[in-house]
C-alpha atoms as a PDB file:
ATOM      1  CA  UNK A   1     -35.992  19.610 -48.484  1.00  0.00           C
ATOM      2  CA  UNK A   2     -35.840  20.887 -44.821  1.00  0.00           C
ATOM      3  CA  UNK A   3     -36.668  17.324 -43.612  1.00  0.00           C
ATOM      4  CA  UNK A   4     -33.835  16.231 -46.042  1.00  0.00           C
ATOM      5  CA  UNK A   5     -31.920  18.473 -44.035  1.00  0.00           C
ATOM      6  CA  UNK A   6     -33.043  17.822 -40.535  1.00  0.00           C
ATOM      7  CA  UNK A   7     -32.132  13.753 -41.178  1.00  0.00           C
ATOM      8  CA  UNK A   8     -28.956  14.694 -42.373  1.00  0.00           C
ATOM      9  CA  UNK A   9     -27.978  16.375 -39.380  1.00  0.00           C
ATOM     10  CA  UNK A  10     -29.353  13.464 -37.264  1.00  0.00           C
ATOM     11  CA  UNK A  11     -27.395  11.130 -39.112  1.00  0.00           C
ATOM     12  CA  UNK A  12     -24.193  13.406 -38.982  1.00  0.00           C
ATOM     13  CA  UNK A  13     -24.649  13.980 -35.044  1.00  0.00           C
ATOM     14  CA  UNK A  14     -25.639  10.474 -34.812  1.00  0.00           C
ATOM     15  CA  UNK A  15     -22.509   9.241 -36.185  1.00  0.00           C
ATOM     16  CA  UNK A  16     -19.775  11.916 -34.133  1.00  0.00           C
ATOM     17  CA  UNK A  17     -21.474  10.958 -31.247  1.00  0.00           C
ATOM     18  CA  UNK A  18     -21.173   6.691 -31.906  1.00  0.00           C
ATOM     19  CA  UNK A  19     -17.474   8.116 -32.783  1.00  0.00           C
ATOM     20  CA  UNK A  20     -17.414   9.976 -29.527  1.00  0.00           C
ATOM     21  CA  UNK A  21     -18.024   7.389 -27.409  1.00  0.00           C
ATOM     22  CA  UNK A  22     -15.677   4.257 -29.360  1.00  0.00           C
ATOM     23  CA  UNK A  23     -12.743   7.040 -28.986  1.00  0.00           C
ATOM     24  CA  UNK A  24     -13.802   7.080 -24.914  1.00  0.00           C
ATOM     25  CA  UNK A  25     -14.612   3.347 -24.241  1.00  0.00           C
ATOM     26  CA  UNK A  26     -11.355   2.422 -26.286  1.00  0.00           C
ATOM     27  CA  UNK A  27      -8.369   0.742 -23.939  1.00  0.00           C
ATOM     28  CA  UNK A  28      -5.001   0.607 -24.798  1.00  0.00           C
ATOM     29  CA  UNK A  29      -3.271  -1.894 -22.929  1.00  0.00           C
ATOM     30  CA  UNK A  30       0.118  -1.430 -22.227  1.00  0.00           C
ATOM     31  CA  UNK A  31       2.063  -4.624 -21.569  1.00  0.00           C
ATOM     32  CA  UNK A  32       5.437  -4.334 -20.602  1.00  0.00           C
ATOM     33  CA  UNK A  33       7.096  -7.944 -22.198  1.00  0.00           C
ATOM     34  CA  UNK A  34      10.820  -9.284 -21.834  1.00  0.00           C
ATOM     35  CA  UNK A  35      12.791  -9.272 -25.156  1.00  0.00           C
ATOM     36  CA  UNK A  36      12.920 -12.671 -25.753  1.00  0.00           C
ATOM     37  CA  UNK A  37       9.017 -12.823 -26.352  1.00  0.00           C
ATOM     38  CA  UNK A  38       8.920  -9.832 -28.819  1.00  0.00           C
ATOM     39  CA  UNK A  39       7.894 -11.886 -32.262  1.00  0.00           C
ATOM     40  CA  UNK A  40       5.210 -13.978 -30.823  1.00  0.00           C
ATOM     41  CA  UNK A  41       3.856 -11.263 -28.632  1.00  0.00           C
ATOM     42  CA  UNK A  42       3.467  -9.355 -31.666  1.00  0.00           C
ATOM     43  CA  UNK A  43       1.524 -11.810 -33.235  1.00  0.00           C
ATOM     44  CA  UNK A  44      -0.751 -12.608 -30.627  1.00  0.00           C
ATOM     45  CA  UNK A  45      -1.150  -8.673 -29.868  1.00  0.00           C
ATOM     46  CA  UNK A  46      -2.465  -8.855 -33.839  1.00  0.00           C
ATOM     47  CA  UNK A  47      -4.551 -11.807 -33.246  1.00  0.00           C
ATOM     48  CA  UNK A  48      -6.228 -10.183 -30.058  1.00  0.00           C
ATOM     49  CA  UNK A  49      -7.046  -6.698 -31.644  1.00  0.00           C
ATOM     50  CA  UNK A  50      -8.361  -8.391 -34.542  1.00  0.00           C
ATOM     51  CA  UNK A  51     -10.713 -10.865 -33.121  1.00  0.00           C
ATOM     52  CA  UNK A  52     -12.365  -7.921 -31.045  1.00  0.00           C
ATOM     53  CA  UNK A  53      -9.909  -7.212 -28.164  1.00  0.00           C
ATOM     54  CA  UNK A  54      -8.446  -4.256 -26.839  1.00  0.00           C
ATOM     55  CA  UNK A  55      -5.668  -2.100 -28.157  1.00  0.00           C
ATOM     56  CA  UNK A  56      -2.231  -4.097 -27.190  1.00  0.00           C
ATOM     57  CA  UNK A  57       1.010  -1.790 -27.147  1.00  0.00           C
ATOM     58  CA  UNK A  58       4.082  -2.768 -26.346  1.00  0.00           C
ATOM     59  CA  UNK A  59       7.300  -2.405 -24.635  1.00  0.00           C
ATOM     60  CA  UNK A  60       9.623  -4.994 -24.939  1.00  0.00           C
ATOM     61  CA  UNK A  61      13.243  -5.227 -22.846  1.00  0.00           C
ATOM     62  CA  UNK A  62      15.499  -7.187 -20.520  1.00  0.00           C
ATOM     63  CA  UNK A  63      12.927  -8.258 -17.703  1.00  0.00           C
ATOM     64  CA  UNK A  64      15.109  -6.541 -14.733  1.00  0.00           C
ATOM     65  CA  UNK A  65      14.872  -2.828 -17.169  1.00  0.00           C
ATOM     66  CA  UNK A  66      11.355  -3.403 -17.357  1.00  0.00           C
ATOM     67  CA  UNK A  67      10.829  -3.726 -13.117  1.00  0.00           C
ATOM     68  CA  UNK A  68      12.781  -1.123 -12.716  1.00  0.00           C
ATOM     69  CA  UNK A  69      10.017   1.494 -14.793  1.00  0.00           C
ATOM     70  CA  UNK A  70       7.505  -0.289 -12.923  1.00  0.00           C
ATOM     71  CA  UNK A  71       9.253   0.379 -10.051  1.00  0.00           C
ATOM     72  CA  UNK A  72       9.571   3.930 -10.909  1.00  0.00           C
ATOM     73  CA  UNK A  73       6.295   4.731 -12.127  1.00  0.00           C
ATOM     74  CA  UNK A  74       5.909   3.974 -15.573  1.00  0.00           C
ATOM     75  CA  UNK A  75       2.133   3.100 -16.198  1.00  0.00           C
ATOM     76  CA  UNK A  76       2.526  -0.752 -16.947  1.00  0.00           C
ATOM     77  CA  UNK A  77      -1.005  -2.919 -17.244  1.00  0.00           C
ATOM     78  CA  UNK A  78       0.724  -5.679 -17.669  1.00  0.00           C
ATOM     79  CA  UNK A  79       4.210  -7.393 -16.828  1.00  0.00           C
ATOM     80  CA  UNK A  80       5.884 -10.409 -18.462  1.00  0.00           C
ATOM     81  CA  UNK A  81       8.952 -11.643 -17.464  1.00  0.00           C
ATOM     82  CA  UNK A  82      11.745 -13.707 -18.326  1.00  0.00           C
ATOM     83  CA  UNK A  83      12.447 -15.429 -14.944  1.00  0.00           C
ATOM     84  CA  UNK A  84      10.433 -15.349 -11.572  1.00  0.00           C
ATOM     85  CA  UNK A  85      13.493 -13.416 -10.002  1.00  0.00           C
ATOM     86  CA  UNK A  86      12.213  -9.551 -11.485  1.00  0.00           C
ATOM     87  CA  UNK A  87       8.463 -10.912 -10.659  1.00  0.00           C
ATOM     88  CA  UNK A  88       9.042 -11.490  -7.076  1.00  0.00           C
ATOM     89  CA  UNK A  89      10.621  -8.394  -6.865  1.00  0.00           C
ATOM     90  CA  UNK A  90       7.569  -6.767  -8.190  1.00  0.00           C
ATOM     91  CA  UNK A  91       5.063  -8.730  -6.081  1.00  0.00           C
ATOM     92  CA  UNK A  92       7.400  -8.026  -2.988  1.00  0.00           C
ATOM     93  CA  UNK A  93       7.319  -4.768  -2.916  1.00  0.00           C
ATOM     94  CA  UNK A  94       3.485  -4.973  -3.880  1.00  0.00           C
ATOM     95  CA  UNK A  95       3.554  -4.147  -7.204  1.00  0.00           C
ATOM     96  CA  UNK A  96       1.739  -6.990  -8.809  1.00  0.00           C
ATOM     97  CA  UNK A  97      -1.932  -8.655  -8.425  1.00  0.00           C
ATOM     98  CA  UNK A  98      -0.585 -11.724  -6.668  1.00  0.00           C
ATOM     99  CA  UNK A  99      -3.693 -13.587  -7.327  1.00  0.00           C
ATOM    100  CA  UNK A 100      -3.399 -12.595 -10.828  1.00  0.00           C
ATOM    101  CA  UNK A 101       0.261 -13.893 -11.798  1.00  0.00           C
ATOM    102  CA  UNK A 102       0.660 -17.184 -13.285  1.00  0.00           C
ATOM    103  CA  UNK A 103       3.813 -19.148 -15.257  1.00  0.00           C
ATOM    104  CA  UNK A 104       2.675 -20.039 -18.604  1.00  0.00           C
ATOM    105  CA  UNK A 105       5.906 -20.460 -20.558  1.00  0.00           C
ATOM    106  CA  UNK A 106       9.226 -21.862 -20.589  1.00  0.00           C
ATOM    107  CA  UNK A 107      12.566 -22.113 -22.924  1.00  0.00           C
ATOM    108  CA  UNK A 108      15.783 -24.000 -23.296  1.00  0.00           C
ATOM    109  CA  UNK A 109      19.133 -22.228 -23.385  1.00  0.00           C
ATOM    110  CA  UNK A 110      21.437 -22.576 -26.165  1.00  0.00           C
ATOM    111  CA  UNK A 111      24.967 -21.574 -27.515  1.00  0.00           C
ATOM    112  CA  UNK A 112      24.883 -19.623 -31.126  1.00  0.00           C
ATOM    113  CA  UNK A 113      26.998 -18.947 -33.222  1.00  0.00           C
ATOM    114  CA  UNK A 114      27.411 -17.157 -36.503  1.00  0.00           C
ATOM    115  CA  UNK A 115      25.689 -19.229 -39.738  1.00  0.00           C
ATOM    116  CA  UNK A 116      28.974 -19.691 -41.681  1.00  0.00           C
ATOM    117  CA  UNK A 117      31.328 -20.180 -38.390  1.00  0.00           C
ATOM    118  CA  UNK A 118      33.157 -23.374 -38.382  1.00  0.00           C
ATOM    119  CA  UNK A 119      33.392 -23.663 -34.869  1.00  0.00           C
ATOM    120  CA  UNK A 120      32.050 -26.540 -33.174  1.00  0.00           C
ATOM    121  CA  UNK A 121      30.886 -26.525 -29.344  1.00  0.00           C
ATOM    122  CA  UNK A 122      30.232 -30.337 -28.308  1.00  0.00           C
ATOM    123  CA  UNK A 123      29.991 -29.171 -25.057  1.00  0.00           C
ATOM    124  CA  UNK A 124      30.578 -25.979 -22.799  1.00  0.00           C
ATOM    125  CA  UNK A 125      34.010 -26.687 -21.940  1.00  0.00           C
ATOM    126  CA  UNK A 126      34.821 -25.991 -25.623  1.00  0.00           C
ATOM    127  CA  UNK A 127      33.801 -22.259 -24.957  1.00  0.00           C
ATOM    128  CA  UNK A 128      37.477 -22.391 -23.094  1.00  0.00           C
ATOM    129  CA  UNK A 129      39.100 -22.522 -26.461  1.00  0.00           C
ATOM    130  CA  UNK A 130      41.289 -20.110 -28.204  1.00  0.00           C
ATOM    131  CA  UNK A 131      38.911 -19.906 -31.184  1.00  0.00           C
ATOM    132  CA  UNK A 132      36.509 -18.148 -28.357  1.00  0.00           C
ATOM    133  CA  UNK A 133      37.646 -15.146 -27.570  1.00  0.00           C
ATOM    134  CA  UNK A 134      33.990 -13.432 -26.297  1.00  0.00           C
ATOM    135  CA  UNK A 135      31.368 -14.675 -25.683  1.00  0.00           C
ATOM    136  CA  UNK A 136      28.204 -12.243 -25.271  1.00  0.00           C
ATOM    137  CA  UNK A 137      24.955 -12.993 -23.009  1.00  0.00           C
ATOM    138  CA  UNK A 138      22.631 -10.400 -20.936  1.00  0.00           C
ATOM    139  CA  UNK A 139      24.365  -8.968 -18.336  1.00  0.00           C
ATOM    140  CA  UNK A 140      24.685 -11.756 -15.992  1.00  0.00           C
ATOM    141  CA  UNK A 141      24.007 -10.074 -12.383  1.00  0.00           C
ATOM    142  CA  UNK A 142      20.534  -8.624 -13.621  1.00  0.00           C
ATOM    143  CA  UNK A 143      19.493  -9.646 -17.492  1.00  0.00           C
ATOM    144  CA  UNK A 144      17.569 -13.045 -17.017  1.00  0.00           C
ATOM    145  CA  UNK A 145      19.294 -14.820 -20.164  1.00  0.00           C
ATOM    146  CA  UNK A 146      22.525 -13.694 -18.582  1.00  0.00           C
ATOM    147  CA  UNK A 147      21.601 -15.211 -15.090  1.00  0.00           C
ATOM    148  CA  UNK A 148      20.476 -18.047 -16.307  1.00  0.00           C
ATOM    149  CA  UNK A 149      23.764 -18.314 -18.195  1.00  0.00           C
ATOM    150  CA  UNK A 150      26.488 -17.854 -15.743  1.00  0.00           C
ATOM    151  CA  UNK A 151      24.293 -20.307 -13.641  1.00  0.00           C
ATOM    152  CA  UNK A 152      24.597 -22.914 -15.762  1.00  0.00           C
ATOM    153  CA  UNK A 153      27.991 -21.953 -16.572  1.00  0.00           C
ATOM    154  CA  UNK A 154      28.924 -22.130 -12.333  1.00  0.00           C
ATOM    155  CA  UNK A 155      27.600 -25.266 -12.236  1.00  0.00           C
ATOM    156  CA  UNK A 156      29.821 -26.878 -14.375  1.00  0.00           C
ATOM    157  CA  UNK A 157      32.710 -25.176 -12.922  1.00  0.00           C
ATOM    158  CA  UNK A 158      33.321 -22.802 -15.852  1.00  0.00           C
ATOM    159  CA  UNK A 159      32.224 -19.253 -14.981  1.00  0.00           C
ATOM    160  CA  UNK A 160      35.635 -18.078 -13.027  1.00  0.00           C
ATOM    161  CA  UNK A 161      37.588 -19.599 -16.462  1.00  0.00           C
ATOM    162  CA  UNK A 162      35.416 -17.885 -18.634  1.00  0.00           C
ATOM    163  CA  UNK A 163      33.802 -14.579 -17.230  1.00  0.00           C
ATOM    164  CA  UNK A 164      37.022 -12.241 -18.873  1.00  0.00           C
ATOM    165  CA  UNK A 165      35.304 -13.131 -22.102  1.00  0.00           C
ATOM    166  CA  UNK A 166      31.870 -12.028 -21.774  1.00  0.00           C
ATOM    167  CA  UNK A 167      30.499  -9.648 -23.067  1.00  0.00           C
ATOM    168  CA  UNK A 168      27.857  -8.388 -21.174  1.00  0.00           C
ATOM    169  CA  UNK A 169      23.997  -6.709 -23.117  1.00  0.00           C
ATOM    170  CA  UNK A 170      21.416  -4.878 -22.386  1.00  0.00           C
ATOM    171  CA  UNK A 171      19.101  -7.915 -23.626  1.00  0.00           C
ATOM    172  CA  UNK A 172      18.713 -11.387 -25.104  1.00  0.00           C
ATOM    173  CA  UNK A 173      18.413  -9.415 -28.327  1.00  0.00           C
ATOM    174  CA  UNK A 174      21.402  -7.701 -27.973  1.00  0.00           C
ATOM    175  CA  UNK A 175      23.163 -10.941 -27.533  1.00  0.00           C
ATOM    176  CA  UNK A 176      21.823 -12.383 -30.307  1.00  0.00           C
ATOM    177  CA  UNK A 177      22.857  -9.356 -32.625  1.00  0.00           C
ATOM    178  CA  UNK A 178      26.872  -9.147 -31.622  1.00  0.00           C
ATOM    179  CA  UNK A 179      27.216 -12.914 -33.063  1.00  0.00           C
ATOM    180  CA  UNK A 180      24.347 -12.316 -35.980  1.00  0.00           C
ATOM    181  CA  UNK A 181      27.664  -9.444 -36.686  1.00  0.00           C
ATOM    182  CA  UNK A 182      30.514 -11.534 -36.075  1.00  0.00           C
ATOM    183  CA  UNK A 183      30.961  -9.110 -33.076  1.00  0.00           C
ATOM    184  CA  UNK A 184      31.642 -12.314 -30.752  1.00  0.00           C
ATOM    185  CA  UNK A 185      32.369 -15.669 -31.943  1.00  0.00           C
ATOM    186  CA  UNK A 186      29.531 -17.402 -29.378  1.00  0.00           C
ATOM    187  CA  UNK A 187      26.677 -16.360 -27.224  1.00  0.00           C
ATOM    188  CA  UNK A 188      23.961 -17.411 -25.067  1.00  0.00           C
ATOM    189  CA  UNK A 189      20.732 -16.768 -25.926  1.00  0.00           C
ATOM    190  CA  UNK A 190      16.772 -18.527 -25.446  1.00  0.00           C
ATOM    191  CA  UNK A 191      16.361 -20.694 -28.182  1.00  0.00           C
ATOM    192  CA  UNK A 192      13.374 -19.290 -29.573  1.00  0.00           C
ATOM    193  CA  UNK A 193      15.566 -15.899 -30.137  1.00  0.00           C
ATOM    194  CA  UNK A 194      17.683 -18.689 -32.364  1.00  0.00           C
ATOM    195  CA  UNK A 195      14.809 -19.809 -33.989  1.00  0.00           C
ATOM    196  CA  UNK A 196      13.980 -16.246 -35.599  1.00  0.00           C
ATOM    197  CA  UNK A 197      17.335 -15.288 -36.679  1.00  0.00           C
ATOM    198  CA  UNK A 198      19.044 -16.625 -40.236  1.00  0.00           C
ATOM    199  CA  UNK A 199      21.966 -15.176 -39.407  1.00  0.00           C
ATOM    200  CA  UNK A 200      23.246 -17.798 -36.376  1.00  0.00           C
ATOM    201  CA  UNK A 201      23.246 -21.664 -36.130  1.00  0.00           C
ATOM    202  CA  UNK A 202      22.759 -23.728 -32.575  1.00  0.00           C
ATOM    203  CA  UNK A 203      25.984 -25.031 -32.133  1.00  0.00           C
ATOM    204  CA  UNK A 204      24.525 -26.413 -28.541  1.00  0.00           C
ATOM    205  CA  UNK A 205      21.260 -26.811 -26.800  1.00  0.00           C
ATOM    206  CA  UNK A 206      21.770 -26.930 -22.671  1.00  0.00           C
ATOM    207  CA  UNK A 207      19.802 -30.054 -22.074  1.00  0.00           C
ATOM    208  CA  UNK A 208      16.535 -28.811 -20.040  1.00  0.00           C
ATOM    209  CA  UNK A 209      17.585 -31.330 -16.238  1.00  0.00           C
ATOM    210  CA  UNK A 210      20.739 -29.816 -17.037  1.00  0.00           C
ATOM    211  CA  UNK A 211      20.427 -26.216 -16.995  1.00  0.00           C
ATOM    212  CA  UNK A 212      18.785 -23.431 -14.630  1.00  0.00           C
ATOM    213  CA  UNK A 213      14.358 -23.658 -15.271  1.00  0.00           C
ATOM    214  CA  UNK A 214      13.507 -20.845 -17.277  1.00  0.00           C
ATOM    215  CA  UNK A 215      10.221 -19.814 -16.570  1.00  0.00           C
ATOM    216  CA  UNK A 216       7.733 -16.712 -17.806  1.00  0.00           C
ATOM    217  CA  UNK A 217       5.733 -15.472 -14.891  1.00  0.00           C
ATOM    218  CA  UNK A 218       2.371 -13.503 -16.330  1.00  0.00           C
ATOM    219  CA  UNK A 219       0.508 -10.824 -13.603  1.00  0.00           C
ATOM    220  CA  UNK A 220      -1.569  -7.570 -13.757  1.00  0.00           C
ATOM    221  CA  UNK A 221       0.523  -4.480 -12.076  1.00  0.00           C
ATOM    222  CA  UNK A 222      -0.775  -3.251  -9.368  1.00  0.00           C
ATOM    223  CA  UNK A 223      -2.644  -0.131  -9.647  1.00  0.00           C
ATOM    224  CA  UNK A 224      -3.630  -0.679 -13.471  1.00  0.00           C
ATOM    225  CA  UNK A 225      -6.597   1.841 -14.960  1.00  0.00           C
ATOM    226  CA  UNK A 226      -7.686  -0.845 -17.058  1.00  0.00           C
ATOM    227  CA  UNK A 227      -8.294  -3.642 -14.643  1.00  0.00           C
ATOM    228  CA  UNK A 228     -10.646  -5.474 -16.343  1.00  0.00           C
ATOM    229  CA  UNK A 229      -9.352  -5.210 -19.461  1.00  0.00           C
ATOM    230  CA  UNK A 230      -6.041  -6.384 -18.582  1.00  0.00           C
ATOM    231  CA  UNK A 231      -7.464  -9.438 -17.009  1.00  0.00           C
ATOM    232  CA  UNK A 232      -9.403 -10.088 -19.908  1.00  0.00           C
ATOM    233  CA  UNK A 233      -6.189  -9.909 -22.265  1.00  0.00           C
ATOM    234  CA  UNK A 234      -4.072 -12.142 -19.475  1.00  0.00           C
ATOM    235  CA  UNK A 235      -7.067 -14.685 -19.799  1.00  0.00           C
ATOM    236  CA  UNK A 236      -6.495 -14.625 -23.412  1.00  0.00           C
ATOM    237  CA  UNK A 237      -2.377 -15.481 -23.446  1.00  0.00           C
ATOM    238  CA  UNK A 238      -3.297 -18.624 -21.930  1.00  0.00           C
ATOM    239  CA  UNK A 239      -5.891 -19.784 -24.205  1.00  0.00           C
ATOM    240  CA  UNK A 240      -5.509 -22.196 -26.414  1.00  0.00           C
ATOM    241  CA  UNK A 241      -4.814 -20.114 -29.369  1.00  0.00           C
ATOM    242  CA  UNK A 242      -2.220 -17.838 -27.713  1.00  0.00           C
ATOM    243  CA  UNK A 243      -0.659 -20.408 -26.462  1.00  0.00           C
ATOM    244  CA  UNK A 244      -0.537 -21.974 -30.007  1.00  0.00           C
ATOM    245  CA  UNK A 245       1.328 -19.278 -31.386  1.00  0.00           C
ATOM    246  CA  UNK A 246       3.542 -19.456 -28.384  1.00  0.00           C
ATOM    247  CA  UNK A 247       4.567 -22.888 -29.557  1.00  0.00           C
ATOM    248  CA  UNK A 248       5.024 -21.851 -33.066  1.00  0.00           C
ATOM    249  CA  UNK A 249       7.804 -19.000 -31.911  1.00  0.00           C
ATOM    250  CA  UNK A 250       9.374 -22.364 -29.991  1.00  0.00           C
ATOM    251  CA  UNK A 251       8.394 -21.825 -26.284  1.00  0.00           C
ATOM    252  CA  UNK A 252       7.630 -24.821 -24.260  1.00  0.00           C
ATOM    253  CA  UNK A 253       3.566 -24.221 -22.751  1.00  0.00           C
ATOM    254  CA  UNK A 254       3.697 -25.094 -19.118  1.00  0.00           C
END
């Protein structure tokens, strides 16, 4: 009985201390993502944990909001953003791992509007109509989807006609939801933010020679705890299978 006893307690301690130890060797990554890659960073977060990865968390926002916590001292592992504008910010003001930042994604731009609209947009000269009253995109002097936006939109001579009818977001999300609500009667968003929504139809697709290159820069920040592991889990979002699911969710793989 006492050596009954004396096992137990072996196996007991045995198993607080494996416990012990998983609890301290653990990493949770945090990887600070623009908007616009919230569904299929999500799913390759999943895919990662399960196939023996570290602990992927999450904070997902227009690119130039998420650079700014960086900037101010959030603890960030990892940054993703929605145009090379907030990255070179970052890396500027020595932020990032230069050596560590690479450009694995891409996306079109496109008009939506709501599902049941009638209104047709051949081209973005029909945005001048009276049937548009707003528009909505990311706020255009900071919000990537916005910049991108009124770039396009100034180089076909349209911006100065149209600007009193944006309506300016916080994200690409944002965007998306004031026409999934009727809130605006167009807006710009990515089209893989199109692609998840029932709620809106592409009523046009900027042609990719004809509109500003939207482009995903990838990099460790500076400074990271989890250095390792954060290069391990950038390694992974350009594998094969990550960038699989990328092209599921619609983004073009660089």
């Amino acid at each position: 009985m006492k050596m009954k006893k004396t096992l137990t307690s072996f196996i007991v301690a045995f198993l607080l201390s494996a416990l012990w130890l998983s609890s301290v060797s653990a990493v949770e990554l945090k990887v600070f993502a623009a908007a616009s890659l919230t569904d299929a960073m999500r799913k390759v977060g999943a895919m990662y944990e399960k196939a023996g990865g570290d602990k992927v968390v999450f904070n997902f926002g227009a690119s130039s909001t998420l650079a700014r916590q960086i900037e101010e001292g959030a603890p960030a592992d990892l940054f993703v953003s929605a145009d090379e504008i907030q990255a070179d910010k970052l890396d500027k003001a020595g932020l990032l791992l230069h050596d560590t930042r690479v450009s694995l994604l891409s996306n079109l731009l496109v008009i939506v509007v709501p599902k049941e609209s009638k209104l047709v947009i051949q081209s973005p000269g029909d945005l001048l109509g009276d049937a548009v009253k707003r528009i909505s995109m990311g706020e255009p002097r900071t919000v990537p989807i916005g910049v991108y936006a009124k770039a396009y939109l100034v180089s076909k001579g349209l911006w100065a006609r149209l600007e009193s009818k944006v309506v300016p977001t916080e994200n690409v999300r944002s965007a998306l939801a004031a026409v999934e609500t009727w809130n605006v009667e167009a807006g710009f968003v990515y089209r893989t933010d199109a692609l998840i929504s029932r709620k809106v139809r592409i009523a046009y697709t900027v042609p990719a020679g004809d509109g500003p290159k939207v482009s995903y820069p990838f990099a460790v920040v500076k400074g990271t705890e989890n250095l390792a592991a954060s290069k391990k889990f950038l390694e992974y979002l350009g594998s094969k299978d990550a960038l699989g699911i990328f092209e599921q969710y619609g983004f073009a793989v660089k």
